[in-house]
Protein backbone atom coordinates (compact mmCIF):
# COMPACT_ATOMS: atom_id res chain seq x y z
CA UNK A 1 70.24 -99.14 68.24
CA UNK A 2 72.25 -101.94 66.23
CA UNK A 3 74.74 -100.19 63.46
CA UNK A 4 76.51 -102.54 61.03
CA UNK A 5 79.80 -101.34 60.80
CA UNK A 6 82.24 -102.38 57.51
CA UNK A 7 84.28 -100.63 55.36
CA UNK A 8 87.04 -101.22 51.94
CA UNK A 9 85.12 -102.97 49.78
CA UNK A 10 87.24 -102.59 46.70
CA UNK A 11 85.38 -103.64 43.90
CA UNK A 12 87.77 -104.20 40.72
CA UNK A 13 90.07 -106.34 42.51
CA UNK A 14 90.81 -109.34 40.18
CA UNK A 15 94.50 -110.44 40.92
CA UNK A 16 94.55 -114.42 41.56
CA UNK A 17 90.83 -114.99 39.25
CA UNK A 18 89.93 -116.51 36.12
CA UNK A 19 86.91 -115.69 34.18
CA UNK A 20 83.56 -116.89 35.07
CA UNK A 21 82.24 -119.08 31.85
CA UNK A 22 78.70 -118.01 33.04
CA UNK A 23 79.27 -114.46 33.56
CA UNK A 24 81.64 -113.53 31.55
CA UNK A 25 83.17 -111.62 34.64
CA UNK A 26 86.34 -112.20 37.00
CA UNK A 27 85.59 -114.85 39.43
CA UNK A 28 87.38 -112.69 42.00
CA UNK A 29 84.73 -109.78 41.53
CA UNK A 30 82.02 -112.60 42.62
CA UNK A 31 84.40 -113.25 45.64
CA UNK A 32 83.89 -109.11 46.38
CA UNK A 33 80.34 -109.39 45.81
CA UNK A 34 79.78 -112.86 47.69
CA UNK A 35 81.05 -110.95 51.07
CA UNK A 36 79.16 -108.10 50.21
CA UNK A 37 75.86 -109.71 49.90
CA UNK A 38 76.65 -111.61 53.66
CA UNK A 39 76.79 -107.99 54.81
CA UNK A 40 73.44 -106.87 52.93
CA UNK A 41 71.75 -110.39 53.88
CA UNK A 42 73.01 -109.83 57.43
CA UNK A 43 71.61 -106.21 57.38
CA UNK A 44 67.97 -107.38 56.65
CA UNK A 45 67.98 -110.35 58.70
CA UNK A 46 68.79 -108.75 62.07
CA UNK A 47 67.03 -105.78 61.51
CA UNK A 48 69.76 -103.54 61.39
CA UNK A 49 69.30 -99.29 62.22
CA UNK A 50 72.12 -98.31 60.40
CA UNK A 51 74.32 -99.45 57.96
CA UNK A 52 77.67 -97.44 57.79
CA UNK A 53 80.33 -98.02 55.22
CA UNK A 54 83.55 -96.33 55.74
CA UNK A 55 84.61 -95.83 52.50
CA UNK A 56 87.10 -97.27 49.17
CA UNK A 57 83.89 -98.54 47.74
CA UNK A 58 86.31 -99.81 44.09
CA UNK A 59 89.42 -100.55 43.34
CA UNK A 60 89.80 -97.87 40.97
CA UNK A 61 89.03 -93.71 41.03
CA UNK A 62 87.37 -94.63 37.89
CA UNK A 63 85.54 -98.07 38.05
CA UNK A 64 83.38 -100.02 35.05
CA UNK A 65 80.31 -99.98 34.79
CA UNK A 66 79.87 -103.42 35.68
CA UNK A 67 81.20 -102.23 39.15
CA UNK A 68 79.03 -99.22 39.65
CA UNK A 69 76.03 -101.57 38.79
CA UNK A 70 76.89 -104.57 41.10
CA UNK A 71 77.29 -102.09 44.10
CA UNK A 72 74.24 -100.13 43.42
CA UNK A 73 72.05 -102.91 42.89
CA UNK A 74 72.96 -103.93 46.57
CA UNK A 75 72.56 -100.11 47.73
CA UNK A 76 69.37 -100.45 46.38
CA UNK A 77 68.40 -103.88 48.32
CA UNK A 78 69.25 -102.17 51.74
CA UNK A 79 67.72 -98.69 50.50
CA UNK A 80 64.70 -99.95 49.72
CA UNK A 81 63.82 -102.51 52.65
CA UNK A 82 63.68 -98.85 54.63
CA UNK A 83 67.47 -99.54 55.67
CA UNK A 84 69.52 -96.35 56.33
CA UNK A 85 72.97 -96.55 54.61
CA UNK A 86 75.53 -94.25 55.26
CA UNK A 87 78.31 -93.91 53.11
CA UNK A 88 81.92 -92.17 53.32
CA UNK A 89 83.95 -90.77 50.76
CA UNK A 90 87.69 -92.92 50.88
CA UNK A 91 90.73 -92.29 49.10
CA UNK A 92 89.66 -94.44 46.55
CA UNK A 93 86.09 -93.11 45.97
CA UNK A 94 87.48 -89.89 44.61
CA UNK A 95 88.13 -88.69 41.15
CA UNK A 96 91.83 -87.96 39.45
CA UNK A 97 91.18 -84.23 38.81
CA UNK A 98 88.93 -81.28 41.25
CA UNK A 99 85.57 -81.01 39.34
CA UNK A 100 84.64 -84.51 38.63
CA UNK A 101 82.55 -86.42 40.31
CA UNK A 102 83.41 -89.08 43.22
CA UNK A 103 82.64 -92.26 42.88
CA UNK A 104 79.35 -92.45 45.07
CA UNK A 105 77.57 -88.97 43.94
CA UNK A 106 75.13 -90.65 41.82
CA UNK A 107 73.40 -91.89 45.18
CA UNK A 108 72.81 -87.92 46.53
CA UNK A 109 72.15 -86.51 42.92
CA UNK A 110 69.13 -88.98 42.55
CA UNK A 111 68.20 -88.09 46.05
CA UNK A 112 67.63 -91.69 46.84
CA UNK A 113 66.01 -92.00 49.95
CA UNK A 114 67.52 -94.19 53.01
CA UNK A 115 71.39 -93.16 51.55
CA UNK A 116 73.71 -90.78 52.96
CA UNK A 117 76.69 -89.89 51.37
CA UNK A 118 79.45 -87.96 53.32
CA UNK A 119 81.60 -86.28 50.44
CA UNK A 120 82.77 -83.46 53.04
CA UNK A 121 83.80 -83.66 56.67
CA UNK A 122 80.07 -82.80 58.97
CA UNK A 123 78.28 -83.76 61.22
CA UNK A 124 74.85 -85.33 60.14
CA UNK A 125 71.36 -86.59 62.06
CA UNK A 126 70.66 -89.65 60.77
CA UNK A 127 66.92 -90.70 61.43
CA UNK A 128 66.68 -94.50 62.49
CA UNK A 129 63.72 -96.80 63.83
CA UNK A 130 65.59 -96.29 67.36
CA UNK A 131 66.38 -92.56 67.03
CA UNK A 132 68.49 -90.38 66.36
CA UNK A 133 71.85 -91.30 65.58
CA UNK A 134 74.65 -88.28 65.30
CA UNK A 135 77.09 -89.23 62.77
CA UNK A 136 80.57 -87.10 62.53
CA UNK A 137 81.79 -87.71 59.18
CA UNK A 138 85.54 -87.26 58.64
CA UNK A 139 86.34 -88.19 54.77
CA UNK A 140 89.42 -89.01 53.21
CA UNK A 141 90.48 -85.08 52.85
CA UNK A 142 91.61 -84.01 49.51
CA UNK A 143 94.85 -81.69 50.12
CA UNK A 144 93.76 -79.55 47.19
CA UNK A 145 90.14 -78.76 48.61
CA UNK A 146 92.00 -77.82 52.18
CA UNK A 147 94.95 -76.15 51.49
CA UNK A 148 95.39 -73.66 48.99
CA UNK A 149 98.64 -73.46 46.64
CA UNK A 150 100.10 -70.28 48.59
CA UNK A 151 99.77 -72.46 51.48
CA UNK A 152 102.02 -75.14 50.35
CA UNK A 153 104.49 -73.43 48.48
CA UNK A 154 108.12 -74.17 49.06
CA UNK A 155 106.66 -76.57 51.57
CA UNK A 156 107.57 -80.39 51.58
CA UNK A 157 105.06 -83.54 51.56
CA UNK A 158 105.60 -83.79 54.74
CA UNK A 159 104.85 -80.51 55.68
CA UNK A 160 101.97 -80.28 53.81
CA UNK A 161 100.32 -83.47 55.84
CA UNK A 162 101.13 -81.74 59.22
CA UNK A 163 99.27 -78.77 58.12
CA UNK A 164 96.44 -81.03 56.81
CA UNK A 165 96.80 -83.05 59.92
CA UNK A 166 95.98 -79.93 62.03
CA UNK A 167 93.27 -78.72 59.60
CA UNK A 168 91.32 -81.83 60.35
CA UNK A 169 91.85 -82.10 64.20
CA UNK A 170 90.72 -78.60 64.38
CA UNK A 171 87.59 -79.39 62.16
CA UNK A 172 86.96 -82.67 64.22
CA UNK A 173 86.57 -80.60 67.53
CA UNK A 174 84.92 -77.76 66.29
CA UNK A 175 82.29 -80.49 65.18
CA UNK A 176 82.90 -82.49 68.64
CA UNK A 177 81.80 -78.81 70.49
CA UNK A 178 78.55 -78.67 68.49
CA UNK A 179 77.18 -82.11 69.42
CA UNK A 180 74.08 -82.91 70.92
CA UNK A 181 75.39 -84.64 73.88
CA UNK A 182 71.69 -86.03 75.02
CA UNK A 183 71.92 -88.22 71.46
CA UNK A 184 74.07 -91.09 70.41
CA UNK A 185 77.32 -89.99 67.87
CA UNK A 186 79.68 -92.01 66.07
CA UNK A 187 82.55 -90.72 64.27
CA UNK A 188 83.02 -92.07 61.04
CA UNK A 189 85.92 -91.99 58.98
CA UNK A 190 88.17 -92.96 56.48
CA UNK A 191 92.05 -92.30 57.73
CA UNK A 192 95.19 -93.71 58.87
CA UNK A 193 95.40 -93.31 62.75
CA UNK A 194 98.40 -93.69 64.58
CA UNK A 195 99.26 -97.44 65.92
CA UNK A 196 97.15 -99.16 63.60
CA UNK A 197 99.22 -102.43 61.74
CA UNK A 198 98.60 -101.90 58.39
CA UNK A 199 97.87 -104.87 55.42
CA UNK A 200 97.58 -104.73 51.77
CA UNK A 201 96.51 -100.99 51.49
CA UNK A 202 100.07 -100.41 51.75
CA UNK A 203 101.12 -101.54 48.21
CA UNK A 204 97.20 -99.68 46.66
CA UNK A 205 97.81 -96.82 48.59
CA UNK A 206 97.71 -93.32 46.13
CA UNK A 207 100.18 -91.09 47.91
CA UNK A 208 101.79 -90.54 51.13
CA UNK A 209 99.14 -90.94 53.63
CA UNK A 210 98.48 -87.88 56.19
CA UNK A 211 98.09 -89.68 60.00
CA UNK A 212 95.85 -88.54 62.98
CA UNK A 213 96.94 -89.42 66.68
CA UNK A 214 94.53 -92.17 68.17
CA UNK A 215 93.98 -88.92 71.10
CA UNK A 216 92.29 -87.11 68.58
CA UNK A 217 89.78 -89.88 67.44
CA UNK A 218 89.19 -91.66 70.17
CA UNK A 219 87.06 -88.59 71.73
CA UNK A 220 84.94 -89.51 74.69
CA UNK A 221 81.54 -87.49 73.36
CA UNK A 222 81.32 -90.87 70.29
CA UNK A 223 80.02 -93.69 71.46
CA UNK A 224 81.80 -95.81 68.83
CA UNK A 225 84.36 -94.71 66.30
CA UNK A 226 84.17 -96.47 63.14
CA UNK A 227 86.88 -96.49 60.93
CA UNK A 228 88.21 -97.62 57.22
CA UNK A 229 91.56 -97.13 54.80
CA UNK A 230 93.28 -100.45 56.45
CA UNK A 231 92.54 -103.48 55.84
CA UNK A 232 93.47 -105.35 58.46
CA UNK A 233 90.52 -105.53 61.48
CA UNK A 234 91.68 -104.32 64.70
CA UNK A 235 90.81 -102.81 67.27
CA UNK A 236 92.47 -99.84 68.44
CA UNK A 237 90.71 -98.50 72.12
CA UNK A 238 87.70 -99.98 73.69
CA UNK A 239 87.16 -96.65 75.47
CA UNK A 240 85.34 -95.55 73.10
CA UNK A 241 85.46 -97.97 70.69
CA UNK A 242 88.24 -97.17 68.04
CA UNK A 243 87.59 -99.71 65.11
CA UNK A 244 89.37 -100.57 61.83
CA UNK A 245 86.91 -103.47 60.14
CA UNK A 246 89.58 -104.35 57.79
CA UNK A 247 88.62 -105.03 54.13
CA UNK A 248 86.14 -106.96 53.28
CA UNK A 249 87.75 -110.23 50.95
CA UNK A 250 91.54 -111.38 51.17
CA UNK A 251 93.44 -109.10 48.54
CA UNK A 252 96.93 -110.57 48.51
CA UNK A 253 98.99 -113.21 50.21
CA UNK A 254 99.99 -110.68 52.85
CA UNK A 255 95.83 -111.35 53.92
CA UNK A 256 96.50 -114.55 53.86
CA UNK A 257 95.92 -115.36 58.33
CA UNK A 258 93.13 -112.50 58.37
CA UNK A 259 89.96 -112.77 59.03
CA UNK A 260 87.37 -111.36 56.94
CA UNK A 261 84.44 -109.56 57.93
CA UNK A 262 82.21 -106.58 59.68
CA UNK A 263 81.47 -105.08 62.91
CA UNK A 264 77.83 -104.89 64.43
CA UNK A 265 77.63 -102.21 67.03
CA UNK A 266 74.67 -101.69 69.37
CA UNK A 267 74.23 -98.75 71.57
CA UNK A 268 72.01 -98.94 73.99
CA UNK A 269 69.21 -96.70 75.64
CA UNK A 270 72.23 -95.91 78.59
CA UNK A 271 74.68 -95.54 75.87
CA UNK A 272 75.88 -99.02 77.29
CA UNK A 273 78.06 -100.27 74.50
CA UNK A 274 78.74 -103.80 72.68
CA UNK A 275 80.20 -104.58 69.60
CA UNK A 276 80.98 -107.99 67.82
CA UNK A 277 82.90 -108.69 64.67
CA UNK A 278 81.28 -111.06 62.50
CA UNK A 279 83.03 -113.24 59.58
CA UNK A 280 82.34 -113.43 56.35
CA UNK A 281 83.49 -116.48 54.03
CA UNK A 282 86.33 -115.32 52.58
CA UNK A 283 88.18 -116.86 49.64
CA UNK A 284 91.25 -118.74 51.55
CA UNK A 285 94.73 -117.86 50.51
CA UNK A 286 97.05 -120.97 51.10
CA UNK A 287 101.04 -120.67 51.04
CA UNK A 288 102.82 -124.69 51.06
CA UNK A 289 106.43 -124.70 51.51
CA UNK A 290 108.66 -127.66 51.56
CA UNK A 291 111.88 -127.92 52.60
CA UNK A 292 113.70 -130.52 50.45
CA UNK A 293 116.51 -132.23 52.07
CA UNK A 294 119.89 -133.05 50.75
CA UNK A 295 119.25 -136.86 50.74
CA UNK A 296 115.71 -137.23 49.33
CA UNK A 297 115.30 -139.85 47.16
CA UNK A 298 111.90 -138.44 45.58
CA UNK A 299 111.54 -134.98 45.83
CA UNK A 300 108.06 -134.60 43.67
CA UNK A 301 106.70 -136.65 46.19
CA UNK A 302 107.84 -135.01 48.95
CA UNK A 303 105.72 -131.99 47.65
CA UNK A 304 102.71 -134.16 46.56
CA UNK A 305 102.64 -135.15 50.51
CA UNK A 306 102.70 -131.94 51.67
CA UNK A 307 99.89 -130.58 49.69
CA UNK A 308 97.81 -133.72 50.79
CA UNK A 309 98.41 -131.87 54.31
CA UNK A 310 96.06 -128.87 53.45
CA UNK A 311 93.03 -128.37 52.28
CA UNK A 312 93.42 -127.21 48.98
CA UNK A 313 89.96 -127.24 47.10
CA UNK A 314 89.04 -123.48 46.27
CA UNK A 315 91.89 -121.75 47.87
CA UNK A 316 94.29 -119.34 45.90
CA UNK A 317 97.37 -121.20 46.50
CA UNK A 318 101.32 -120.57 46.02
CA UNK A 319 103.70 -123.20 46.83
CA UNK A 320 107.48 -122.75 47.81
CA UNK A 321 109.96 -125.26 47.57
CA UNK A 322 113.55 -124.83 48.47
CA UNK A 323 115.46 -127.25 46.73
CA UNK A 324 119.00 -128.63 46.35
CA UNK A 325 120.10 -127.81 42.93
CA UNK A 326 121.34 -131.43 42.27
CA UNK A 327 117.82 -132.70 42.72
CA UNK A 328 116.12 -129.77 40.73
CA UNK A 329 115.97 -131.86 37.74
CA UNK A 330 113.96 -134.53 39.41
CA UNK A 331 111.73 -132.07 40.54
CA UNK A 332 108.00 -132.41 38.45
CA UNK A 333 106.39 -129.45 38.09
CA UNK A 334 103.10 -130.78 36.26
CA UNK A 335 102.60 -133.44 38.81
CA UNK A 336 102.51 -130.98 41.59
CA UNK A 337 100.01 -128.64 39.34
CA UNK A 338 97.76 -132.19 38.75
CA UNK A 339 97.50 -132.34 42.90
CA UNK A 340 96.03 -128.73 42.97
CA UNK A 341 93.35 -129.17 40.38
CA UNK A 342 91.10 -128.23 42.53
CA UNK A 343 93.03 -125.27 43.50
CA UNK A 344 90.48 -122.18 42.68
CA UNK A 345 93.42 -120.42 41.56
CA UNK A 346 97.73 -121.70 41.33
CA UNK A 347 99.29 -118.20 42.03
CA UNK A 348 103.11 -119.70 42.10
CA UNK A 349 105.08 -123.18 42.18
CA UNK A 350 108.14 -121.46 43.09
CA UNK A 351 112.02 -123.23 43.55
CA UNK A 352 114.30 -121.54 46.14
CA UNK A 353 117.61 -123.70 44.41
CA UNK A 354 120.18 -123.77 47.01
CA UNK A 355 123.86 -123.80 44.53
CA UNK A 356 126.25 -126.63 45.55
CA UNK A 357 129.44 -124.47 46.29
CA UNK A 358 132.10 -126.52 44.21
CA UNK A 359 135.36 -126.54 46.50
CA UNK A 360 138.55 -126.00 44.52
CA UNK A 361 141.27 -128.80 43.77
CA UNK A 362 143.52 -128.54 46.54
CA UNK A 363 147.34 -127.24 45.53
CA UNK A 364 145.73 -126.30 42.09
CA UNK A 365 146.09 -122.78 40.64
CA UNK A 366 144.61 -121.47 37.31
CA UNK A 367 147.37 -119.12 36.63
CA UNK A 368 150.32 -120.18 34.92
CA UNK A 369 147.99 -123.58 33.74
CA UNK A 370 147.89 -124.43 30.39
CA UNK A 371 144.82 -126.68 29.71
CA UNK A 372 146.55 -130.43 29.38
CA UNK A 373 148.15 -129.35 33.00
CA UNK A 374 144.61 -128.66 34.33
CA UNK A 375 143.02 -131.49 32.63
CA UNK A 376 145.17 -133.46 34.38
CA UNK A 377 145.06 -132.13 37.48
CA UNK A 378 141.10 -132.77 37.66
CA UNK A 379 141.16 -136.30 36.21
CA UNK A 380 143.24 -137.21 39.43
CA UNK A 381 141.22 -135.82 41.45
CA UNK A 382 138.21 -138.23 40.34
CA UNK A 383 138.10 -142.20 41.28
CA UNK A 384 139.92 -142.99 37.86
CA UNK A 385 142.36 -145.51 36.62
CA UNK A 386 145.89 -143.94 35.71
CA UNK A 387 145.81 -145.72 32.32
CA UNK A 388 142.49 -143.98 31.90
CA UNK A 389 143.80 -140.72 32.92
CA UNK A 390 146.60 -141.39 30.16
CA UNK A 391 144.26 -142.30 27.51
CA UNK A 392 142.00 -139.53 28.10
CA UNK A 393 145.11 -137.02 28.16
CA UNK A 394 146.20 -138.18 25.00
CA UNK A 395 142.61 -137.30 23.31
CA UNK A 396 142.65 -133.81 25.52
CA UNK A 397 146.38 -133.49 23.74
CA UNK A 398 145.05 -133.93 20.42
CA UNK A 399 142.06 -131.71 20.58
CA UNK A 400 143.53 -129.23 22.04
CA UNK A 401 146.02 -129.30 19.25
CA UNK A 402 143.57 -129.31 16.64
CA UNK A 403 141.84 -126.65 18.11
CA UNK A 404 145.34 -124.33 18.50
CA UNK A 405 145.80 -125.14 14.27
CA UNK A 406 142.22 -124.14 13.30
């Protein structure tokens, strides 16, 4: 049985894009969708039993249209070869207010066959090619559909995430008891469990995130835990498998050394088990930073070479340069831009100026000073003539008399 594992999608992520003269849409969504349909090509290809997304399908509680169409036409492609797709309800699939729908309903209110969707936690039998496959399905768990409001009065956030904490471990064995223990099972879900190294969901994240102990998870009756909420792929035991994915496209700069991509499990008729992660092509982040010395005679060009260093063309690319501020004026900011043309994005040409710390006149002190005194206490201390410094402290007299009878 071969399960294709992959999970934060987030559709509706458009920071670092332009728009798409052709489309008329952000040419970061096609990034999302590009990645997207590698997993749905991959799916088909290989045959795949199952294919199980853990969840944070958009961007947004709330996303366009345009969004809702681009995923479902791809839901459809699997749905429709005969493909079973499982989906899971994540943090971001659910709506602002109880009452509303989540993101992914539309699939089970149509009743579209070959599609799953796990809005509550459960344990479903999901028919494949090669079986039966048990999934436990552990969504992200709304506080307000778990606890009720005499439950968490007078108690703080923190509290309230213990309780919810021991609400779900409780629910997770009661559904770990009730297992068929002659099938496969996978748990599935969408939650932050202890030890994992988180990425970019840290800065999208709506809340303060409840945490389950890897102990509780990492149950020997599942044959593979698959995982999603953070984005950065990992793997957490190998007995059973505890995996995070990671998201599916590079989000931010903090992405920027991760590799993108999904998880193809197979379990096999011993419930021997393998799993690989496979890439996707991810749009490349790029960070250049120069270091520009004290004593460079041409610091534009120091930049220019170090961009020649990297492969630039269709990367989202910042560049850092730290910078003596005497040589910040010689710095050329639209040169550098003309060397990353073919940039698919300039996200920052940024100058770290280091001050020059201007050491005092030896002996001198401003108080007591009158102006012609200090005037002539810096001309000495410069490489000039004393009938220079006499001339010039005869204008400096003058103007500053002027300036005393105005």
């Amino acid at each position: 049985m071969k399960i294709l594992h992959f999970a934060d999608l987030h559709l509706g992520v458009e920071n670092y894009g332009r728009i798409d003269p052709q489309t008329g849409l952000s040419s970061r969504l096609g990034d999302f969708l590009s990645a997207f349909d590698e997993v749905v090509a991959y799916a088909l290809s290989e045959k795949i039993d199952l294919v199980l997304f853990c969840g944070d399908a958009y961007k947004s509680r709330e996303p366009s249209q345009t969004h809702q169409r681009e995923f479902a036409r791809r839901i459809w492609r699997l749905a429709s070869s005969g493909t079973p797709i499982f989906l899971l309800i994540g943090n971001h699939d659910l709506p602002n207010a109880i009452g509303r729908a989540t993101t992914m309903e539309i699939f089970h209110t149509l009743e579209i066959e070959n599609v799953t969707v796990a809005t509550r936690p459960g344990t479903y039998r999901i028919e494949t090619k090669n079986g039966i496959l048990q999934v436990v399905a552990l969504p992200w768990a709304r506080r307000s559909a778990l606890l009720s409001r005499e439950e968490t009065k007078n108690l703080t956030l923190d509290e309230v995430n213990e309780r919810l904490e021991r609400i779900l471990t409780e629910r997770l064995m009661a559904e770990v008891e009730a297992l068929d223990r002659s099938l496969p099972a996978i748990l599935a879900a969408h939650v932050f469990v202890h030890g994992a190294r988180t990425g970019s969901e840290r800065g999208m994240i709506m809340g303060h995130d409840y945490v389950l102990l890897q102990s509780n998870v990492a149950n020997p009756a599942f044959d593979y835990v698959a995982l999603g909420h953070i984005h950065k792929s990992q793997v957490l035991t190998e007995n059973p498998p505890v995996v995070y994915p990671g998201s599916l496209e590079r989000i931010d700069f903090s992405e920027e050394e991760d590799e993108k991509g999904f998880y193809v499990v197979e379990i096999g008729q011993k419930r021997q088990v393998s799993f690989e992660f496979h890439p996707v092509k991810a749009r490349p982040f790029l960070t250049i930073k120069v270091n520009i010395g004290a004593q460079e005679p041409e610091p534009t060009e120091a930049v220019l070479k170090a961009i020649a260093r990297h492969e630039v063309k269709d990367a989202i690319v910042r560049v850092q340069v730290a910078i003596p501020e005497r040589l910040e004026g010689l710095f050329g900011e639209g040169e550098v831009r003309k060397a990353l043309k073919d940039a698919h994005f300039i996200a920052a040409i940024a100058r770290d100026v280091a001050r020059e710390r201007r050491p005092r006149m030896p002996g001198f002190s401003a108080e007591g000073t009158t102006p012609l005194e200090a005037l002539e206490v810096y001309l000495n201390s410069k490489s000039i003539s004393q009938e220079r410094i006499k001339v010039l402290l005869e204008y400096g007299e003058r103007l500053i008399g002027e300036s005393e009878a105005e």
